[in-house]
PDB file of N, CA and C in Angstrom:
ATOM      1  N   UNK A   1      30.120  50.547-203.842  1.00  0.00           N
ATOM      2  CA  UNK A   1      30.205  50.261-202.433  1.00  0.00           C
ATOM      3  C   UNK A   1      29.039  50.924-201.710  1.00  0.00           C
ATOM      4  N   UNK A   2      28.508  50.055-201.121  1.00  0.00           N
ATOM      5  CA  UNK A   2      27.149  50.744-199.755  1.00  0.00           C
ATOM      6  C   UNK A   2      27.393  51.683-198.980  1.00  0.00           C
ATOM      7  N   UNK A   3      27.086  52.843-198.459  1.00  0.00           N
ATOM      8  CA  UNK A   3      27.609  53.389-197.712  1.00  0.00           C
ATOM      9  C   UNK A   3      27.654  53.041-196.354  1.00  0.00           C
ATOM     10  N   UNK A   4      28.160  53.313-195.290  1.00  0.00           N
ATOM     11  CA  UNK A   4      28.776  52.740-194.066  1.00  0.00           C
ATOM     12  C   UNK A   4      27.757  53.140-193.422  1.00  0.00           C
ATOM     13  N   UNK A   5      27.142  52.495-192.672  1.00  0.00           N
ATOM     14  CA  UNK A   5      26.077  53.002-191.465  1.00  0.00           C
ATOM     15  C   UNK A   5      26.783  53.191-189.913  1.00  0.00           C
ATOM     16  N   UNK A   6      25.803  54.206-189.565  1.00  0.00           N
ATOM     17  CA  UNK A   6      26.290  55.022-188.152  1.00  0.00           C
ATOM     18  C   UNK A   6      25.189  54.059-187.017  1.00  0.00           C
ATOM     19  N   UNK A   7      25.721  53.875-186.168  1.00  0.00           N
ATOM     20  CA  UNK A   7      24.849  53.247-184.874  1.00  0.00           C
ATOM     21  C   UNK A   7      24.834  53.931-184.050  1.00  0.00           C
ATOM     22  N   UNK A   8      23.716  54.698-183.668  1.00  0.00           N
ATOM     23  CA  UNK A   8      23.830  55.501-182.091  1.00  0.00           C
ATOM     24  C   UNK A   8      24.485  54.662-181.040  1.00  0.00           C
ATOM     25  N   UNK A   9      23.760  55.000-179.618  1.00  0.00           N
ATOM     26  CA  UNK A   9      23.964  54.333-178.447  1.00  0.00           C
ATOM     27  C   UNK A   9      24.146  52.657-178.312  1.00  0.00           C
ATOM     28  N   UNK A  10      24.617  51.691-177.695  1.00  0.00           N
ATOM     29  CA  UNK A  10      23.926  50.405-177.683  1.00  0.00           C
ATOM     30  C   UNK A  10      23.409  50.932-176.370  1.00  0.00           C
ATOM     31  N   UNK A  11      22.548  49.803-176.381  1.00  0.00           N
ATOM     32  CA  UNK A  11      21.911  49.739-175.267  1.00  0.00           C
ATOM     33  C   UNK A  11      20.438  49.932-174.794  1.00  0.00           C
ATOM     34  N   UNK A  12      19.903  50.002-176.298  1.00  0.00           N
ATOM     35  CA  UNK A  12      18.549  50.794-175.791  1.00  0.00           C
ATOM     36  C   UNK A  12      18.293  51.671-176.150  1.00  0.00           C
ATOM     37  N   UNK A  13      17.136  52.291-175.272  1.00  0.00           N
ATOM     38  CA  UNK A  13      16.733  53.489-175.652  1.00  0.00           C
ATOM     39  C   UNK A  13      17.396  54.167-174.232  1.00  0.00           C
ATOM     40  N   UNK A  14      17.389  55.798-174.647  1.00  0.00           N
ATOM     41  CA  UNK A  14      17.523  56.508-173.222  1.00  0.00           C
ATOM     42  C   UNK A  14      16.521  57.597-172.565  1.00  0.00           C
ATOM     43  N   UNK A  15      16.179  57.901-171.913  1.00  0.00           N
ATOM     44  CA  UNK A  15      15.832  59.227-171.742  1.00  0.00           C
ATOM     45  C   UNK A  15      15.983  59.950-171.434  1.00  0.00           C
ATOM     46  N   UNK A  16      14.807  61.412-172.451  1.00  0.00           N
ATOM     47  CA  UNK A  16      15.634  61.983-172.387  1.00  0.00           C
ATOM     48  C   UNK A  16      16.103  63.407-171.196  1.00  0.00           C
ATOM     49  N   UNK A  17      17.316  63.903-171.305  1.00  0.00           N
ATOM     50  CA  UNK A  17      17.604  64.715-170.381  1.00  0.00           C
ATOM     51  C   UNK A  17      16.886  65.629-169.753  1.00  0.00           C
ATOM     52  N   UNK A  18      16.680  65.771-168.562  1.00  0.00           N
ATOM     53  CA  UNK A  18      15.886  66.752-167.577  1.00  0.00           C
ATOM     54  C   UNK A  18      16.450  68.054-168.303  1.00  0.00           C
ATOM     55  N   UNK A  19      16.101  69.211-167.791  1.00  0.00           N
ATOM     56  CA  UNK A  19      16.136  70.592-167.998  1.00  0.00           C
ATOM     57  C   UNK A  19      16.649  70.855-167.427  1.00  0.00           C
ATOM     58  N   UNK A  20      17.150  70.675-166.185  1.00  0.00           N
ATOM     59  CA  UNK A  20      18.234  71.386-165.120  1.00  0.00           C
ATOM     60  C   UNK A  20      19.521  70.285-165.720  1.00  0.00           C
ATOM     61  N   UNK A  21      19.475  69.317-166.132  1.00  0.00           N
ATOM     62  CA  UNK A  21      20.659  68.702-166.920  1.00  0.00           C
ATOM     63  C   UNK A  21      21.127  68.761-167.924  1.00  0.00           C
ATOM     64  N   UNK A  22      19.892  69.043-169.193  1.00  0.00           N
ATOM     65  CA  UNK A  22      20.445  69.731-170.373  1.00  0.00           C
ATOM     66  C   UNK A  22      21.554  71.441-170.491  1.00  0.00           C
ATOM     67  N   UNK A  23      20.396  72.161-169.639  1.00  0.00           N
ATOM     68  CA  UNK A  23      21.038  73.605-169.688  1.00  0.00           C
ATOM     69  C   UNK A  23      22.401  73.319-168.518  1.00  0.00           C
ATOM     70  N   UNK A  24      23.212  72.663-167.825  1.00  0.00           N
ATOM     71  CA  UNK A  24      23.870  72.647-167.159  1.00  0.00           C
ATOM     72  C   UNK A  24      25.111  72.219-168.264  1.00  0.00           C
ATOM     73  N   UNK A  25      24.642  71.173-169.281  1.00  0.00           N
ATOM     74  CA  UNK A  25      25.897  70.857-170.392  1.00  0.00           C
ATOM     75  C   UNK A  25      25.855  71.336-171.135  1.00  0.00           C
ATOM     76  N   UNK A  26      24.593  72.509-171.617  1.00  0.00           N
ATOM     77  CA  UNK A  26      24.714  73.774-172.447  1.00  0.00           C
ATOM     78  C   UNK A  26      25.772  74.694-172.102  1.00  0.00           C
ATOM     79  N   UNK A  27      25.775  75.040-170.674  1.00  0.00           N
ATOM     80  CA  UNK A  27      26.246  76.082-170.265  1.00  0.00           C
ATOM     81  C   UNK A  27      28.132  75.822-170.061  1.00  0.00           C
ATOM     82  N   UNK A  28      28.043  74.253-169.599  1.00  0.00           N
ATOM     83  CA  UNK A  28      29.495  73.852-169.551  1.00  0.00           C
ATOM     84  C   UNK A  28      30.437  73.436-171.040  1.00  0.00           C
ATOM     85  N   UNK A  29      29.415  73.537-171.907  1.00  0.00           N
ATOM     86  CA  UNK A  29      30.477  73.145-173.036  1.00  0.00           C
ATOM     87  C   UNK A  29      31.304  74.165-173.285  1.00  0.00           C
ATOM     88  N   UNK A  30      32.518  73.535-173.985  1.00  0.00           N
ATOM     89  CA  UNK A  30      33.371  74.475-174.674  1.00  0.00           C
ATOM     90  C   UNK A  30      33.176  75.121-175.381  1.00  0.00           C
ATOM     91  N   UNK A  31      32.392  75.141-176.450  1.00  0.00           N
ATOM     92  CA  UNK A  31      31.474  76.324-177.743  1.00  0.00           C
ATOM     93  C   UNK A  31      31.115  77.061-176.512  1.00  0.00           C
ATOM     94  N   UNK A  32      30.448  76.983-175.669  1.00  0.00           N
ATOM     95  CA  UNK A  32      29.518  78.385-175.144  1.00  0.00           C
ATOM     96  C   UNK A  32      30.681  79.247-174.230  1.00  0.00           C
ATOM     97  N   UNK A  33      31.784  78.785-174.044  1.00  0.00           N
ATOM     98  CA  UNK A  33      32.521  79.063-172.836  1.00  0.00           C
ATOM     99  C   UNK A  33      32.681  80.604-172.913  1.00  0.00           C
ATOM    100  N   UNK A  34      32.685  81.498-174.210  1.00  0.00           N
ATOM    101  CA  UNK A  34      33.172  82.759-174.187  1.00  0.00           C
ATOM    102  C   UNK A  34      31.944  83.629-173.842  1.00  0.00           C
ATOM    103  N   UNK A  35      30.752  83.467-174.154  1.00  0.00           N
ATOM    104  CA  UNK A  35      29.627  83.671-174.157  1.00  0.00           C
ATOM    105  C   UNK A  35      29.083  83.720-172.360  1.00  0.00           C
ATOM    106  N   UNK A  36      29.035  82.587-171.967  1.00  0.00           N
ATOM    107  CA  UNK A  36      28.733  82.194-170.770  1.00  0.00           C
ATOM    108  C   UNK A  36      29.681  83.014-169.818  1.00  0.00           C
ATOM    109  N   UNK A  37      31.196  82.872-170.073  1.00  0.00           N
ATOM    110  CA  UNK A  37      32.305  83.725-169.318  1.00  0.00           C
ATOM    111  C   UNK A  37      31.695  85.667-169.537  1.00  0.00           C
ATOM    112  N   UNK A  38      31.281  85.888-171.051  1.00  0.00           N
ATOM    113  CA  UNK A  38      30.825  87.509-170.972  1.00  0.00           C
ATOM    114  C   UNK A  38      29.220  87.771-170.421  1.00  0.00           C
ATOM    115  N   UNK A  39      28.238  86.915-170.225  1.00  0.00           N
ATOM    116  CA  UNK A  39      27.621  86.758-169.685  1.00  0.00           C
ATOM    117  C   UNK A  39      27.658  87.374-167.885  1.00  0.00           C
ATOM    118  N   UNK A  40      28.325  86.415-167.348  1.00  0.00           N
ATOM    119  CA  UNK A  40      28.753  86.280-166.056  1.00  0.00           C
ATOM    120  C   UNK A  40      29.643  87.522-165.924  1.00  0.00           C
ATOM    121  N   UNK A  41      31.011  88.006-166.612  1.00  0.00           N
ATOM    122  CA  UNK A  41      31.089  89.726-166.156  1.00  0.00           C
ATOM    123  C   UNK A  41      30.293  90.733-166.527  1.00  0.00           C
ATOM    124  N   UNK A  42      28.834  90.492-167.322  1.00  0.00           N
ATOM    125  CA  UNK A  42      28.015  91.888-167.140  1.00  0.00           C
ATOM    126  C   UNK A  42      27.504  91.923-166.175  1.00  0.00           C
ATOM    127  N   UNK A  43      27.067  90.516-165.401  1.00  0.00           N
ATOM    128  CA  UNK A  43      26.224  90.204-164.247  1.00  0.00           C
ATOM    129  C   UNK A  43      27.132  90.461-163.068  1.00  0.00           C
ATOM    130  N   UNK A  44      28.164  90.510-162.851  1.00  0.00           N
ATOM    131  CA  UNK A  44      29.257  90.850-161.369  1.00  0.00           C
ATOM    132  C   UNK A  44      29.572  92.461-161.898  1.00  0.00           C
ATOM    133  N   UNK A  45      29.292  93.381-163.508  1.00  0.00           N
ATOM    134  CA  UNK A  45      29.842  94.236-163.717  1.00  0.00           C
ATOM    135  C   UNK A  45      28.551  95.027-162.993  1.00  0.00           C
ATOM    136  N   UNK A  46      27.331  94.892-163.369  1.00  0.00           N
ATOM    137  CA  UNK A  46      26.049  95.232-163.305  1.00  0.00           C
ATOM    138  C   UNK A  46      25.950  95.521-161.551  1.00  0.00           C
ATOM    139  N   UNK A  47      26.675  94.389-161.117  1.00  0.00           N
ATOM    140  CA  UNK A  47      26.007  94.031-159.528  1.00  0.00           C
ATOM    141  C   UNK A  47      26.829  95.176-158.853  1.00  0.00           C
ATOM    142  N   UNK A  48      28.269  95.287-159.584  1.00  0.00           N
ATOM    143  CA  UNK A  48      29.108  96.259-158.196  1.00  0.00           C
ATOM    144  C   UNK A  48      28.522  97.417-158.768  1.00  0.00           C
ATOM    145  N   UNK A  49      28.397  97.845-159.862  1.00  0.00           N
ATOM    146  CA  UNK A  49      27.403  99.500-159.979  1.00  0.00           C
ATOM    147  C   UNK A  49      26.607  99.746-159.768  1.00  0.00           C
ATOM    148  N   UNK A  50      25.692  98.640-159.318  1.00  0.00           N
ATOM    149  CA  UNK A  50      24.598  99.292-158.455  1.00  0.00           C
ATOM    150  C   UNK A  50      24.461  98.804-157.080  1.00  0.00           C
ATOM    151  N   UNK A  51      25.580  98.767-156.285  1.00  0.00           N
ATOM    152  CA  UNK A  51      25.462  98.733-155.328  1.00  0.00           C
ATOM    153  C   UNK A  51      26.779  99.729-154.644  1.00  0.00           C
ATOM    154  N   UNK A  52      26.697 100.038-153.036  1.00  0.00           N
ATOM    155  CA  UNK A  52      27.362 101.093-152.747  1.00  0.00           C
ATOM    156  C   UNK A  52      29.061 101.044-153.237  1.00  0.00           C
ATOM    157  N   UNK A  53      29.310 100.424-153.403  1.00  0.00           N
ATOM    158  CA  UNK A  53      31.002 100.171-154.031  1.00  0.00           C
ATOM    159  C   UNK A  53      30.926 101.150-155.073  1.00  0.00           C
ATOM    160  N   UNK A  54      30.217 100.645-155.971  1.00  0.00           N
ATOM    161  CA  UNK A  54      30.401 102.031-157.237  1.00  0.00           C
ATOM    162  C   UNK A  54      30.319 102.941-156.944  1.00  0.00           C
ATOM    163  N   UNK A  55      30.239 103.764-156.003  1.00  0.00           N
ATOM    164  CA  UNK A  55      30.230 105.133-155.969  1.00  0.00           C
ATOM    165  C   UNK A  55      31.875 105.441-155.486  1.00  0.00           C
ATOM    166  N   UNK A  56      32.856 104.329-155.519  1.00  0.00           N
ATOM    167  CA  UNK A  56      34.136 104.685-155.198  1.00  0.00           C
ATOM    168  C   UNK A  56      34.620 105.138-157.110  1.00  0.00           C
ATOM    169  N   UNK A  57      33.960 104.974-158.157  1.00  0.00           N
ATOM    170  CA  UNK A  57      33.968 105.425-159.615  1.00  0.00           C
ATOM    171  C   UNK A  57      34.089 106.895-159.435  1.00  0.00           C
ATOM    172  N   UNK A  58      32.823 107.502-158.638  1.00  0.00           N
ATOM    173  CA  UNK A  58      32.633 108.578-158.951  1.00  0.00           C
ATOM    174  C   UNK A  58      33.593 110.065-158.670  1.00  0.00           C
ATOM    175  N   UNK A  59      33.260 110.884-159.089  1.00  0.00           N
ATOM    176  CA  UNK A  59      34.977 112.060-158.877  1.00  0.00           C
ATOM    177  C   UNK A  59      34.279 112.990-157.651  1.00  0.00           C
ATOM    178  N   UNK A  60      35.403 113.324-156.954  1.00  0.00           N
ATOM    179  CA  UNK A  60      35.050 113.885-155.481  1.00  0.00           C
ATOM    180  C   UNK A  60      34.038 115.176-155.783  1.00  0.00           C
ATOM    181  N   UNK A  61      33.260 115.378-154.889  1.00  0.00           N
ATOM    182  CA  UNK A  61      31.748 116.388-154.903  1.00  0.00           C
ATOM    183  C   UNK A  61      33.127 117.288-154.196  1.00  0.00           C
ATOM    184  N   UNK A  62      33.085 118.575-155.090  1.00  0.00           N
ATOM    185  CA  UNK A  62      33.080 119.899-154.641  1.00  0.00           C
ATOM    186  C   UNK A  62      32.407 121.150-154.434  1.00  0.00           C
ATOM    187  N   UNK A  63      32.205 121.191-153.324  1.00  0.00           N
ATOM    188  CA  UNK A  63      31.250 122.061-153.345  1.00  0.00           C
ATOM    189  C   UNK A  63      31.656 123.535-153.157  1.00  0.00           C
ATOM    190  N   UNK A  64      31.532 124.298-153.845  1.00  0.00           N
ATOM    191  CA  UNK A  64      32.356 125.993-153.696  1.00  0.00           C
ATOM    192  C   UNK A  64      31.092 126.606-154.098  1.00  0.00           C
TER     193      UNK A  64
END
């Protein structure tokens, strides 16, 4: 028996995806989702420690 052939698209040819459209269905697929999700809390973890909020972390200044 022949083996079964695969047909891409009909229709033609396409072209191909822009760069702000590729990395947008990079970033939305399901494979990347855990990645992209730990990504995004170093970047909101990063942002509140260096800005004045984090210093509600720090332990009260005694001064004696």
């Amino acid at each position: 028996m022949p083996p079964k052939r695969i047909y891409g698209e009909k229709g033609g040819r396409r072209a191909p995806k822009g760069f702000v459209a590729s990395t947008y269905e990079t970033l939305t697929s399901a494979e990347n989702a855990a990645f992209v999700r730990s990504i995004a809390i170093f970047g909101a973890a990063v942002t509140f420690l260096s800005s004045s909020w984090g210093e509600i972390l720090l332990p009260p200044y005694d001064s004696r």
